[in-house]
PDB file of N, CA and C in Angstrom:
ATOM      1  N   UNK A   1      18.663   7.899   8.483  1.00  0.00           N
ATOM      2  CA  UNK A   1      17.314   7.380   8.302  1.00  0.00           C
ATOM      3  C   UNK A   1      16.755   7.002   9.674  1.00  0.00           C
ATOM      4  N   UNK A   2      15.236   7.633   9.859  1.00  0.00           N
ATOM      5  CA  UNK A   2      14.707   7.049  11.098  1.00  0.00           C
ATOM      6  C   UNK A   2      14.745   5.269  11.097  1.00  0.00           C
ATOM      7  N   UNK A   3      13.932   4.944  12.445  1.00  0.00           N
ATOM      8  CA  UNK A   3      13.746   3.772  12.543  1.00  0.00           C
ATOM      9  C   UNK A   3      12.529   4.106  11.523  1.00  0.00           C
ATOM     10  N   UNK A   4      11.613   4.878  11.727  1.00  0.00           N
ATOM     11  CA  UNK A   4      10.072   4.722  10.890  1.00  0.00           C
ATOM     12  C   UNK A   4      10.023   4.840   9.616  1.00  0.00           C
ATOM     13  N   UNK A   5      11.319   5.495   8.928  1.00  0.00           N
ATOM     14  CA  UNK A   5      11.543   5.393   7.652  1.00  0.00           C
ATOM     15  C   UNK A   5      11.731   4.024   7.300  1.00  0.00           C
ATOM     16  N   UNK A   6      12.861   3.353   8.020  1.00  0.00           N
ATOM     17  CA  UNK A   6      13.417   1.787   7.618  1.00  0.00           C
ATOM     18  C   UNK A   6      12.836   0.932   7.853  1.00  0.00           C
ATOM     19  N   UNK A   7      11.284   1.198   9.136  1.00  0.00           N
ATOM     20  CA  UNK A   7      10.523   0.326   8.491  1.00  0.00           C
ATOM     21  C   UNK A   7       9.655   0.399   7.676  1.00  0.00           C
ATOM     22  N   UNK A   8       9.155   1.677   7.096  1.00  0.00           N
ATOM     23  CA  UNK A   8       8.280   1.804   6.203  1.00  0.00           C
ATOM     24  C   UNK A   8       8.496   0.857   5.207  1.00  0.00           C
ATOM     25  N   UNK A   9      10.427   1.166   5.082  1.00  0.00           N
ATOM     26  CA  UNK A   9      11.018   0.739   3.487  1.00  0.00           C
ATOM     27  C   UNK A   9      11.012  -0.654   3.523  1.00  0.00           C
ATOM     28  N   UNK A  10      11.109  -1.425   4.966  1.00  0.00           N
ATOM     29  CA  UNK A  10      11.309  -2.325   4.911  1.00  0.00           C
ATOM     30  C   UNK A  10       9.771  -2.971   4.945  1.00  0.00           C
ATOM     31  N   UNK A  11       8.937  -2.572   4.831  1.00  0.00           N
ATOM     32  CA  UNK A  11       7.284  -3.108   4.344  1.00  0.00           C
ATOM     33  C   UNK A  11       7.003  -3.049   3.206  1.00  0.00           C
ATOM     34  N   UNK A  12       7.523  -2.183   2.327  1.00  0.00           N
ATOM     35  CA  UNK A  12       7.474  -2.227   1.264  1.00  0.00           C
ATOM     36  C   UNK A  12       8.330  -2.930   0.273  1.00  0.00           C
ATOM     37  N   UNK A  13       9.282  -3.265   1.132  1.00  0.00           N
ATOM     38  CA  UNK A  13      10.441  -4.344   0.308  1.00  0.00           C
ATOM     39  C   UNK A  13       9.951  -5.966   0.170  1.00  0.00           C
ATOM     40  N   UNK A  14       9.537  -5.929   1.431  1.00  0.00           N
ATOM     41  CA  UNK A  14       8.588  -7.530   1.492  1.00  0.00           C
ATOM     42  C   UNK A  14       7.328  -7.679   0.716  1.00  0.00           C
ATOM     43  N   UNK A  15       6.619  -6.457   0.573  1.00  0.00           N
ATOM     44  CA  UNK A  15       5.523  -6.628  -0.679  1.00  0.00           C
ATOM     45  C   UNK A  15       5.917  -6.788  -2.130  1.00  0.00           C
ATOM     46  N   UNK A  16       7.321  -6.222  -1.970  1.00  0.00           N
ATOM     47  CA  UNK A  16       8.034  -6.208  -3.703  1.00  0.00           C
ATOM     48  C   UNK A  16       8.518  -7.417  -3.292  1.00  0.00           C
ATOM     49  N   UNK A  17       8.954  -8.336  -2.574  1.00  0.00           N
ATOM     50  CA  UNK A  17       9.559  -9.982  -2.562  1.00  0.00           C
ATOM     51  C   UNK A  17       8.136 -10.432  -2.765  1.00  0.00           C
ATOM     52  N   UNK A  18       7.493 -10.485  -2.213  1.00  0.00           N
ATOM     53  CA  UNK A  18       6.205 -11.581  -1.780  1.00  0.00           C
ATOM     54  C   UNK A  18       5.533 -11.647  -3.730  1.00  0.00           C
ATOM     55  N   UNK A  19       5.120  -9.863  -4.016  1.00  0.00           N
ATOM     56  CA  UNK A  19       5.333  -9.979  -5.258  1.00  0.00           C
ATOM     57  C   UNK A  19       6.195 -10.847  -6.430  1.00  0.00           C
ATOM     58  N   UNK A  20       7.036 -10.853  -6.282  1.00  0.00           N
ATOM     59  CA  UNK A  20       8.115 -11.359  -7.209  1.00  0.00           C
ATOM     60  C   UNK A  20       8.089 -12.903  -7.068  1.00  0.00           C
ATOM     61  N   UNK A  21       7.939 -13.431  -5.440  1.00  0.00           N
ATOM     62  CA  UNK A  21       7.144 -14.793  -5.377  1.00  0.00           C
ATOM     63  C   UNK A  21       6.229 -15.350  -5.915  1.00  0.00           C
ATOM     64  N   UNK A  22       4.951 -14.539  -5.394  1.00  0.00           N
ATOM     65  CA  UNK A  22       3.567 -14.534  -5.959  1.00  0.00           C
ATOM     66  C   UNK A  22       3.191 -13.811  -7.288  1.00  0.00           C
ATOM     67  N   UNK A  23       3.290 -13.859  -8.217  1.00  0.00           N
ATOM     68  CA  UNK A  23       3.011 -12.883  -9.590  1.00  0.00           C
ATOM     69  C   UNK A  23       1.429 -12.795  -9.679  1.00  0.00           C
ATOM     70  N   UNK A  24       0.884 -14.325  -9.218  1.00  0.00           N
ATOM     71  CA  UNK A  24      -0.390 -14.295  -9.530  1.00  0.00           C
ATOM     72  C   UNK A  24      -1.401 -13.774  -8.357  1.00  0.00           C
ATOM     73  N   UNK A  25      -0.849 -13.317  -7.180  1.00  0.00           N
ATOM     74  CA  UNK A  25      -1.946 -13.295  -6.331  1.00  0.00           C
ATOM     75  C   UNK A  25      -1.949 -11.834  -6.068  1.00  0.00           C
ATOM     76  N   UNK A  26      -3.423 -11.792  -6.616  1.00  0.00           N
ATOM     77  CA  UNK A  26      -4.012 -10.411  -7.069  1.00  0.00           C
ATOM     78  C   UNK A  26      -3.925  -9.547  -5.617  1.00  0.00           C
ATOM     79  N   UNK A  27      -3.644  -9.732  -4.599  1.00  0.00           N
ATOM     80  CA  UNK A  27      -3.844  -9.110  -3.565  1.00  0.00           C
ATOM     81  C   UNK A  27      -2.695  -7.420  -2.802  1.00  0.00           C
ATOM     82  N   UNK A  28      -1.627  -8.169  -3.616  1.00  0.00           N
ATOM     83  CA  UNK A  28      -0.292  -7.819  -3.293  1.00  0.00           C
ATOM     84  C   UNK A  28      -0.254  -6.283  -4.114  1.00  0.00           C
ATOM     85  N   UNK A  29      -0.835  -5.739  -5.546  1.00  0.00           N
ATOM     86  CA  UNK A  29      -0.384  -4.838  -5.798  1.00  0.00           C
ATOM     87  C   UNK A  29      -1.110  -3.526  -4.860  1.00  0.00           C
ATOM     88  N   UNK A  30      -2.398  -4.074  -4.698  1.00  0.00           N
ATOM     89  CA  UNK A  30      -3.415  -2.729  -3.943  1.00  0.00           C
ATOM     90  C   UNK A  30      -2.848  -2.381  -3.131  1.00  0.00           C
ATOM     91  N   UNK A  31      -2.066  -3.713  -1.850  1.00  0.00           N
ATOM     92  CA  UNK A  31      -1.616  -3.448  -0.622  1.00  0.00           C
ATOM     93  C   UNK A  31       0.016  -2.624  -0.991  1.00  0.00           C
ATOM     94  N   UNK A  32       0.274  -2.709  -2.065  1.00  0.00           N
ATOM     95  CA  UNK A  32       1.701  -1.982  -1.902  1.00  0.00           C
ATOM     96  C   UNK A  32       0.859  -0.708  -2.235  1.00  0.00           C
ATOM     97  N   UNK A  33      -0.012  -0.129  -2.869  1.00  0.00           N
ATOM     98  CA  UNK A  33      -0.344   1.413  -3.151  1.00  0.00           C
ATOM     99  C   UNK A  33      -1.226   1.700  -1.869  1.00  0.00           C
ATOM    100  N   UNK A  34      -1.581   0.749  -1.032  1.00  0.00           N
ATOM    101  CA  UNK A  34      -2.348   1.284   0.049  1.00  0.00           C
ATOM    102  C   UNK A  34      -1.257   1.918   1.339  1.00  0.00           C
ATOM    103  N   UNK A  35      -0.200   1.022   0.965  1.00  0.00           N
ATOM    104  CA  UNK A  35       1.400   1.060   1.832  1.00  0.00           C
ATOM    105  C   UNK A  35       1.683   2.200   1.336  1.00  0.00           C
ATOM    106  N   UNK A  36       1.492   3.169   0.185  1.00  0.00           N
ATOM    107  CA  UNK A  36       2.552   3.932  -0.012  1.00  0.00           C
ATOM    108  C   UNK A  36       1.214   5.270   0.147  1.00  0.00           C
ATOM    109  N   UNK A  37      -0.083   5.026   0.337  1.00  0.00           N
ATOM    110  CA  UNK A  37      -0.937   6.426   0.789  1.00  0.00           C
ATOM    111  C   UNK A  37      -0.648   6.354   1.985  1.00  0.00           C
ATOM    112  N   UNK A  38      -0.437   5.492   2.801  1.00  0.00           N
ATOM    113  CA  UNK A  38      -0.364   5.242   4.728  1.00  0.00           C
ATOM    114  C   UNK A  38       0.785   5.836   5.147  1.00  0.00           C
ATOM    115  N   UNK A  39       1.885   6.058   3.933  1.00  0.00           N
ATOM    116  CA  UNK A  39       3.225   5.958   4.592  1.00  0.00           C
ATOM    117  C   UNK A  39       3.419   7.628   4.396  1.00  0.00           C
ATOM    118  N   UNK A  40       3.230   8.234   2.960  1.00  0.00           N
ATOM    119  CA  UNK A  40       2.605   9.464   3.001  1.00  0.00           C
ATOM    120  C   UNK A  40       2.209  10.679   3.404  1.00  0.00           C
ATOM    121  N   UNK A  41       0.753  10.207   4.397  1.00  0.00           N
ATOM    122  CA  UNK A  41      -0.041  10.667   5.032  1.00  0.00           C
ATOM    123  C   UNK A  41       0.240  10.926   6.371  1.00  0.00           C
ATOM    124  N   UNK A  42       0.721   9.323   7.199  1.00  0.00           N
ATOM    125  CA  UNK A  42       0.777   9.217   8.368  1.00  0.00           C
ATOM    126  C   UNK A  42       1.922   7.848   8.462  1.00  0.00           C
ATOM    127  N   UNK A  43       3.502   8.908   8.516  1.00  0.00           N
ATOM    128  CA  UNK A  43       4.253   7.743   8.247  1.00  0.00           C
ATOM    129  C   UNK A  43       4.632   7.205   9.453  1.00  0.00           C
ATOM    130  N   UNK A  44       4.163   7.593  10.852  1.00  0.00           N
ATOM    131  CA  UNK A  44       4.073   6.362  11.520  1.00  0.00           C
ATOM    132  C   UNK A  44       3.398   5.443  12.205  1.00  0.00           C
ATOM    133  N   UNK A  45       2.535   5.545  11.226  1.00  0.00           N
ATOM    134  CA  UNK A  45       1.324   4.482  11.238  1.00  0.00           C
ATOM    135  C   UNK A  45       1.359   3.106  11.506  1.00  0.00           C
ATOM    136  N   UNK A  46       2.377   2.548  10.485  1.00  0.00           N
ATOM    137  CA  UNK A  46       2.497   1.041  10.412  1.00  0.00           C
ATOM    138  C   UNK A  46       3.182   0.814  11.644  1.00  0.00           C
ATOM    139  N   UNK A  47       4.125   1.451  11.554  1.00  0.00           N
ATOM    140  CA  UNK A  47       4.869   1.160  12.721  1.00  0.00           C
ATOM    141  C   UNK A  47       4.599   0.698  14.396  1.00  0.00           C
ATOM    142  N   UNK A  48       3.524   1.880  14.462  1.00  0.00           N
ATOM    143  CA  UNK A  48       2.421   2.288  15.605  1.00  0.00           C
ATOM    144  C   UNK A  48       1.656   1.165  15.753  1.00  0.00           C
ATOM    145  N   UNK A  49       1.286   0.744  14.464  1.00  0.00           N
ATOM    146  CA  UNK A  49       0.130  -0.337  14.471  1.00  0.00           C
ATOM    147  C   UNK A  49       0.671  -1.747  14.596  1.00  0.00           C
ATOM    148  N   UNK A  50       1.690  -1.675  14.101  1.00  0.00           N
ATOM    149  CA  UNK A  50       2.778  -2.761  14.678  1.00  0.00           C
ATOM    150  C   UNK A  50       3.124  -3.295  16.217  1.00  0.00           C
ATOM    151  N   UNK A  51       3.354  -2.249  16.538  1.00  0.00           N
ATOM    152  CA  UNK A  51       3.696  -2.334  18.011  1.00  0.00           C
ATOM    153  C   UNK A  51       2.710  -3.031  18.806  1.00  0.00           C
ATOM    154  N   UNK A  52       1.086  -1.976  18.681  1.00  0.00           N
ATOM    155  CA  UNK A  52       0.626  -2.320  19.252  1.00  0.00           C
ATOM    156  C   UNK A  52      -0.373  -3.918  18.858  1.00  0.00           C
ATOM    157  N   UNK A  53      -0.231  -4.323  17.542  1.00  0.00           N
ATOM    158  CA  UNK A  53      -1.167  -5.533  17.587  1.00  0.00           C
ATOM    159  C   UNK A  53       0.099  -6.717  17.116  1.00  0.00           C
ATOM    160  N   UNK A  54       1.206  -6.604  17.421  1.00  0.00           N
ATOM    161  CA  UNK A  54       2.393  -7.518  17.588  1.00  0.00           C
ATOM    162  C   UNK A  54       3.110  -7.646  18.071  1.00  0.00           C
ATOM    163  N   UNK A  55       3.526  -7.007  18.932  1.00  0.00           N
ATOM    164  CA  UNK A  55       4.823  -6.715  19.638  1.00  0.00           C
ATOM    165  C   UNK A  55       4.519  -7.856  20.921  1.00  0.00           C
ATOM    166  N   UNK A  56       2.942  -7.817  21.520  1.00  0.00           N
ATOM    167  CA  UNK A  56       3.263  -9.058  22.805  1.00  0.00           C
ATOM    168  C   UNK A  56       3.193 -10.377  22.011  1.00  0.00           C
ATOM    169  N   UNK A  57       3.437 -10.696  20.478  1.00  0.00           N
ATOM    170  CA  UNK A  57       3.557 -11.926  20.376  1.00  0.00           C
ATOM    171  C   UNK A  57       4.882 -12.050  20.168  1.00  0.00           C
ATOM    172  N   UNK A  58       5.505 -11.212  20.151  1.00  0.00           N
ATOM    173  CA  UNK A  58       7.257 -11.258  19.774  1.00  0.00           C
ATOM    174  C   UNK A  58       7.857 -12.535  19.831  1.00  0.00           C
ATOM    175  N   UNK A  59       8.020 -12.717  21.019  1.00  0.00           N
ATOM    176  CA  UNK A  59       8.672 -13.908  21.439  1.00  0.00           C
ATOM    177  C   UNK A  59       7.959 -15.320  20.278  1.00  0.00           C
ATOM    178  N   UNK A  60       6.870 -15.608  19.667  1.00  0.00           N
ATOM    179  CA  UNK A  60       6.740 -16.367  19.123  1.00  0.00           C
ATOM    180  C   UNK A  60       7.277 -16.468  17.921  1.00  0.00           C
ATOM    181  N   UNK A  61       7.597 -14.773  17.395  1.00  0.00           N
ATOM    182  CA  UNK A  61       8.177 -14.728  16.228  1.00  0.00           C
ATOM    183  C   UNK A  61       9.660 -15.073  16.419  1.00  0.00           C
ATOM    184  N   UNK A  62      10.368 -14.356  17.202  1.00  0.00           N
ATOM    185  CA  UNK A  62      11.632 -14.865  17.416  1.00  0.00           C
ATOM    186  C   UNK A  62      12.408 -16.120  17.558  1.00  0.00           C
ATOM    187  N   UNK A  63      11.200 -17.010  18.001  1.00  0.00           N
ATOM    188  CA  UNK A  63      11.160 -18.566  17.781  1.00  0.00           C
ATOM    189  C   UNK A  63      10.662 -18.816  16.337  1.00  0.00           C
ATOM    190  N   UNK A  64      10.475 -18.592  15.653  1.00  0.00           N
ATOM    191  CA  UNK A  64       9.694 -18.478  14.341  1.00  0.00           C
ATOM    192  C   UNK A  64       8.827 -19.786  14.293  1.00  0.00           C
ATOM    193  N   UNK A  65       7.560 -19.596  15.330  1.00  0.00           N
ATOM    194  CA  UNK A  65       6.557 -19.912  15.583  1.00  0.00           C
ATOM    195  C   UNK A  65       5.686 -20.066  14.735  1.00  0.00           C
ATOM    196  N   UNK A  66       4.827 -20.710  14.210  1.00  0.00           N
ATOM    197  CA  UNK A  66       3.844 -20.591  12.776  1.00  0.00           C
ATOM    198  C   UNK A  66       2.704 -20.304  13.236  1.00  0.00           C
ATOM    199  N   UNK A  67       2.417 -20.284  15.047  1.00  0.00           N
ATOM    200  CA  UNK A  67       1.043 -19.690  14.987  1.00  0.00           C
ATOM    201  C   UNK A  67       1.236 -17.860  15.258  1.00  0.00           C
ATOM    202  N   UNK A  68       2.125 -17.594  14.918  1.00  0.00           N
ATOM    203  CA  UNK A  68       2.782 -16.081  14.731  1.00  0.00           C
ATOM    204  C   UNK A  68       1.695 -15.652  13.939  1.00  0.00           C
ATOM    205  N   UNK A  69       2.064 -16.396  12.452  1.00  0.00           N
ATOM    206  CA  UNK A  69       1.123 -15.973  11.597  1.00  0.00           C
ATOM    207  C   UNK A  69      -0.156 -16.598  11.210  1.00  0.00           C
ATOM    208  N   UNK A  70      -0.526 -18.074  11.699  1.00  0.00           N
ATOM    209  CA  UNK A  70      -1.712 -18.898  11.859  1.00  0.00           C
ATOM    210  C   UNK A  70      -2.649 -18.619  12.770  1.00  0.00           C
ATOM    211  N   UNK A  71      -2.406 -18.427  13.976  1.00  0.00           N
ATOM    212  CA  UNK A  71      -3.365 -18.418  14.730  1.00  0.00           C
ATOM    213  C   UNK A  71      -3.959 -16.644  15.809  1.00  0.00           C
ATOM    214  N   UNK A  72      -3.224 -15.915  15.557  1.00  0.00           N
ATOM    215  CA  UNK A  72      -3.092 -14.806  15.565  1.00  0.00           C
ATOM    216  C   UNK A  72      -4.233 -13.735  15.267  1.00  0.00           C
ATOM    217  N   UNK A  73      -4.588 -13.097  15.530  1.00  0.00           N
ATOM    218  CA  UNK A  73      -4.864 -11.922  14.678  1.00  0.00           C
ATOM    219  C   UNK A  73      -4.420 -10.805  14.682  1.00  0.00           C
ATOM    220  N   UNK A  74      -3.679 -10.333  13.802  1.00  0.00           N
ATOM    221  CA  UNK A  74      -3.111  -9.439  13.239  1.00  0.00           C
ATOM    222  C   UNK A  74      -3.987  -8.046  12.448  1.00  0.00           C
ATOM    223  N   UNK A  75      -5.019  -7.863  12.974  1.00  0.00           N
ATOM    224  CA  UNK A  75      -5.616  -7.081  11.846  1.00  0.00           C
ATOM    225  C   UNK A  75      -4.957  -5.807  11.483  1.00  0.00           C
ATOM    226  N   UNK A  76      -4.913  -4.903  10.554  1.00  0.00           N
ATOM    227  CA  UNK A  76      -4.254  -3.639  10.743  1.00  0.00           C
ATOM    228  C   UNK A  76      -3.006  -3.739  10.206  1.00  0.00           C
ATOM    229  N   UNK A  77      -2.377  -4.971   9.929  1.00  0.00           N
ATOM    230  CA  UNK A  77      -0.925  -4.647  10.101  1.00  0.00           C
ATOM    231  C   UNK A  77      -0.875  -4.766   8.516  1.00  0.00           C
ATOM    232  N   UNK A  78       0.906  -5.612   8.301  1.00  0.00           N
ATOM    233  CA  UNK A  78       1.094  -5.417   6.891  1.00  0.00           C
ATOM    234  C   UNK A  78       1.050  -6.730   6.439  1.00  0.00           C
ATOM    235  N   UNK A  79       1.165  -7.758   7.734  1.00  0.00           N
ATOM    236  CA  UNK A  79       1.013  -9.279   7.656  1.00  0.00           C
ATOM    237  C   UNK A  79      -0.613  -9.445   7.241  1.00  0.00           C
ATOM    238  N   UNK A  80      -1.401  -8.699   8.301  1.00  0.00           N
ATOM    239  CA  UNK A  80      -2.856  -9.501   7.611  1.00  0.00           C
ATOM    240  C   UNK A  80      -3.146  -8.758   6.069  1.00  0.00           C
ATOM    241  N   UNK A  81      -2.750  -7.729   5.851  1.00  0.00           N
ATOM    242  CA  UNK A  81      -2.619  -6.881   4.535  1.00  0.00           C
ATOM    243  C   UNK A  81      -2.264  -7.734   3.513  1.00  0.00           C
ATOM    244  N   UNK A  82      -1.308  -8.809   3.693  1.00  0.00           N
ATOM    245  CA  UNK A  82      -0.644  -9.272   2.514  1.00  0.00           C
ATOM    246  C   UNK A  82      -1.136 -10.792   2.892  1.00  0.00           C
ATOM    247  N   UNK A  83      -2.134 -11.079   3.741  1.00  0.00           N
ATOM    248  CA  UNK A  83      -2.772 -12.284   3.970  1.00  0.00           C
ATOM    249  C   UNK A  83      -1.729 -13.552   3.871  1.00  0.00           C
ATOM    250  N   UNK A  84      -0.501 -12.946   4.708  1.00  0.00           N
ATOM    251  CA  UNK A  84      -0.033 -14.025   5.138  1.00  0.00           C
ATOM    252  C   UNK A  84      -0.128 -15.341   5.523  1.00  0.00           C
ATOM    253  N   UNK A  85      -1.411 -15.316   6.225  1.00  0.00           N
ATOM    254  CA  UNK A  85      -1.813 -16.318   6.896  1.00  0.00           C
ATOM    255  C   UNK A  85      -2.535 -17.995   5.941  1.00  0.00           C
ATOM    256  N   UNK A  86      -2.886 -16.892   4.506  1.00  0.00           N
ATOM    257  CA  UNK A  86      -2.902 -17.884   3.184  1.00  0.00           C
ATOM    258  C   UNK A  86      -1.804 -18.224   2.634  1.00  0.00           C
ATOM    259  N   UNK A  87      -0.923 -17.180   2.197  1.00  0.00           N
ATOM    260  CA  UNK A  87       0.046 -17.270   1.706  1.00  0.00           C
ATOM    261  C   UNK A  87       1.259 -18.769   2.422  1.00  0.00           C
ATOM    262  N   UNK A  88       0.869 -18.521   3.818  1.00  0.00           N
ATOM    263  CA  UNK A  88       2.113 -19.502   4.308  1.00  0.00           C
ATOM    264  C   UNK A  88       2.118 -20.560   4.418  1.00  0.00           C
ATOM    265  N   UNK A  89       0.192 -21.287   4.106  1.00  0.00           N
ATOM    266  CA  UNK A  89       0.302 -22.287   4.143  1.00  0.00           C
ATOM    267  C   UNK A  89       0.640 -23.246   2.796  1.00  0.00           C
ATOM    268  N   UNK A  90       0.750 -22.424   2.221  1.00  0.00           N
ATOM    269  CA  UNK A  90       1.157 -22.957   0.609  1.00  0.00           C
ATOM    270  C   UNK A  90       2.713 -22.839  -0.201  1.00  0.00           C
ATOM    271  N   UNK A  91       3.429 -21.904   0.959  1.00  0.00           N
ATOM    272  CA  UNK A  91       4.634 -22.134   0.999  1.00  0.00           C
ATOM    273  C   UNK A  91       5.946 -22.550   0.863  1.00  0.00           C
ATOM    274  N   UNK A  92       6.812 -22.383  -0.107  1.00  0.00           N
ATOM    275  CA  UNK A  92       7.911 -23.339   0.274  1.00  0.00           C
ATOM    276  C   UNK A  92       8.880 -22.750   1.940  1.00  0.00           C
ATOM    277  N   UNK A  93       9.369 -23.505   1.996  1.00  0.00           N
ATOM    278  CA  UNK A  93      10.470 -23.695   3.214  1.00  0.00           C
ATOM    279  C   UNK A  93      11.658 -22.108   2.824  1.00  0.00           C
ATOM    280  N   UNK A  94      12.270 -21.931   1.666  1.00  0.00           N
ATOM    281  CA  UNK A  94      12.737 -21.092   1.244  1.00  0.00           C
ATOM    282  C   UNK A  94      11.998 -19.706   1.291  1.00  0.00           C
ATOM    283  N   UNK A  95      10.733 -19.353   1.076  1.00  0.00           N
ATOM    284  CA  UNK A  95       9.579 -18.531   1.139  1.00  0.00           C
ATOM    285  C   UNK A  95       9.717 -18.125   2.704  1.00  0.00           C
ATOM    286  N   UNK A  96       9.316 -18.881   3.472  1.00  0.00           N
ATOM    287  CA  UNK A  96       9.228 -19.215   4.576  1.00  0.00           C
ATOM    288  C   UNK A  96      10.220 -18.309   5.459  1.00  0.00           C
ATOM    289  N   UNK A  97      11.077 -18.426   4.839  1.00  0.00           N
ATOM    290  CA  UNK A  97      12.517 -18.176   5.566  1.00  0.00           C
ATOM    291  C   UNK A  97      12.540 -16.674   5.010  1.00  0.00           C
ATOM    292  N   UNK A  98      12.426 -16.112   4.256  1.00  0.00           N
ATOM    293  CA  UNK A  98      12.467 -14.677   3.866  1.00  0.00           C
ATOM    294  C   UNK A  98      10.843 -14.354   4.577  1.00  0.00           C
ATOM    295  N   UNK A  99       9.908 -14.574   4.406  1.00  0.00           N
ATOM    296  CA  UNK A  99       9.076 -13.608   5.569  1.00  0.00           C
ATOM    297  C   UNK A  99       9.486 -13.810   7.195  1.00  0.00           C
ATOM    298  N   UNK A 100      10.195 -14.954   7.296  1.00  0.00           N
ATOM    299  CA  UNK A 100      10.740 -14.818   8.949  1.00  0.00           C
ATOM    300  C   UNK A 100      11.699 -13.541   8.610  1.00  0.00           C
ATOM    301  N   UNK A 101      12.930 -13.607   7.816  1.00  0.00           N
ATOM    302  CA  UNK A 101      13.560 -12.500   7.883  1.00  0.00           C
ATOM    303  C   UNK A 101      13.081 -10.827   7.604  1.00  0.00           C
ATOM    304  N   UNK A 102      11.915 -11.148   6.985  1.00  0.00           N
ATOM    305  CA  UNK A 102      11.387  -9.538   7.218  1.00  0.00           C
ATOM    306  C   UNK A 102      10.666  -9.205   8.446  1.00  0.00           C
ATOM    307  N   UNK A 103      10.146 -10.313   9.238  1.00  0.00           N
ATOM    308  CA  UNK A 103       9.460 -10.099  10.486  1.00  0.00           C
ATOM    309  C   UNK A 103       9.995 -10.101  11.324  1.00  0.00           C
ATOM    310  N   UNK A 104      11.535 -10.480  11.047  1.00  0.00           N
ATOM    311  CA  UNK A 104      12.575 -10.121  12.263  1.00  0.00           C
ATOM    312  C   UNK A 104      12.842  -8.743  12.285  1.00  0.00           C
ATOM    313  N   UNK A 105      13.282  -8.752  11.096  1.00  0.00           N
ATOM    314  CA  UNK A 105      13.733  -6.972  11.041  1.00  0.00           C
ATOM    315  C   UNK A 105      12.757  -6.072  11.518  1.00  0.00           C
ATOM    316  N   UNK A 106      11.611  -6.300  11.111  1.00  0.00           N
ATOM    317  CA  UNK A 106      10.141  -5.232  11.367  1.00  0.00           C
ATOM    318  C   UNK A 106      10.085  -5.721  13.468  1.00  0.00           C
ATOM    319  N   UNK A 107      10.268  -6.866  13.508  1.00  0.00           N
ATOM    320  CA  UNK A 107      10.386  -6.539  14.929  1.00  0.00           C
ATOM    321  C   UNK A 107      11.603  -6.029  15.586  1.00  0.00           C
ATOM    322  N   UNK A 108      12.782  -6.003  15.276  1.00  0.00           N
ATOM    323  CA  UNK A 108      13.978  -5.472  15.973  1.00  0.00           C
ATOM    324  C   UNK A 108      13.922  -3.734  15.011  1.00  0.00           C
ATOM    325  N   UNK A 109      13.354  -2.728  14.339  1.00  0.00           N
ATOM    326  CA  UNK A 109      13.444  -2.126  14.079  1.00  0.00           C
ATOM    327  C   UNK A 109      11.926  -1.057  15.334  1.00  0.00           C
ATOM    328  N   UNK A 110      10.756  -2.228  14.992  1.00  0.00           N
ATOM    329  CA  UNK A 110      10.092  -1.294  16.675  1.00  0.00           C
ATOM    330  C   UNK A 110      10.332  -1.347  17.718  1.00  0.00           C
ATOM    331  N   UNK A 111      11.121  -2.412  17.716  1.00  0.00           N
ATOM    332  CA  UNK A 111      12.033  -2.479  19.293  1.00  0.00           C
ATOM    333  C   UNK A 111      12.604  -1.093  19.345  1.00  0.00           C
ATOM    334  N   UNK A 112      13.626  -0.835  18.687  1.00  0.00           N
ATOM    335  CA  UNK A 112      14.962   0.205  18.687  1.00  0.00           C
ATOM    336  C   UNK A 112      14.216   1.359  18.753  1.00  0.00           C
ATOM    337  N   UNK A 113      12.499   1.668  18.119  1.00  0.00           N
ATOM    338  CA  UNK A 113      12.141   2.908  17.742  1.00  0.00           C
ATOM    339  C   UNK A 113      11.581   3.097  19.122  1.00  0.00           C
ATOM    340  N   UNK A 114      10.777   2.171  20.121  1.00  0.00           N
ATOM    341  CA  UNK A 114      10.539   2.037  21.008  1.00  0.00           C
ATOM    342  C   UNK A 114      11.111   1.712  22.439  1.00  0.00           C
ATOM    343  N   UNK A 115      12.409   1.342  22.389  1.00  0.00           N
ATOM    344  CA  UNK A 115      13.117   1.519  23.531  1.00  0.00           C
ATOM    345  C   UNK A 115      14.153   2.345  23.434  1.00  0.00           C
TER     346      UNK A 115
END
């Protein structure tokens, strides 16, 4: 499996968690069928788009920084897609801790595709 496959899969795994979190927030199913025409079409899109509108905040994520996803803009990606930036402030601590672990992976997976 590429890196661009594993992260595709791995964007789409965090919309099926965030889902399974969130049942009620209507936002989450469009963005998984918008995830799966992008991935499709032009599967290294996210990835691409990753890099370039996250990758120089890295270091904040790796600290798991909250203006990572607060103060940021992210447009394009899969974080402002799934409006993280609402989502986290309403949060539990447990929640919390699984989107750090998918934003680790999504960053050490464009690392590897990119260096």
């Amino acid at each position: 499996m590429s890196y661009i496959d594993a992260f595709n899969n791995q964007c789409l795994n965090f919309v099926k968690e965030l889902s399974e979190i969130y049942p009620d927030h209507d936002n989450l199913i469009p963005v998984k069928n918008k995830l799966l025409i992008v991935i499709k079409t032009s599967p290294n899109f996210l990835i691409k788009n990753f890099y370039k509108t996250c990758y120089q905040y890295k270091t904040e994520a790796y600290n798991k920084n909250e203006k990572f996803f607060l103060n940021y803009k992210l447009c394009g990606t899969i974080i402002h897609s799934l409006q993280l930036k609402e989502l986290w402030k309403n949060s539990t601590e447990t929640t919390k801790e699984k989107c750090w672990l998918y934003i680790l992976v999504l960053f050490k997976l464009c690392e590897k595709h990119y260096t």
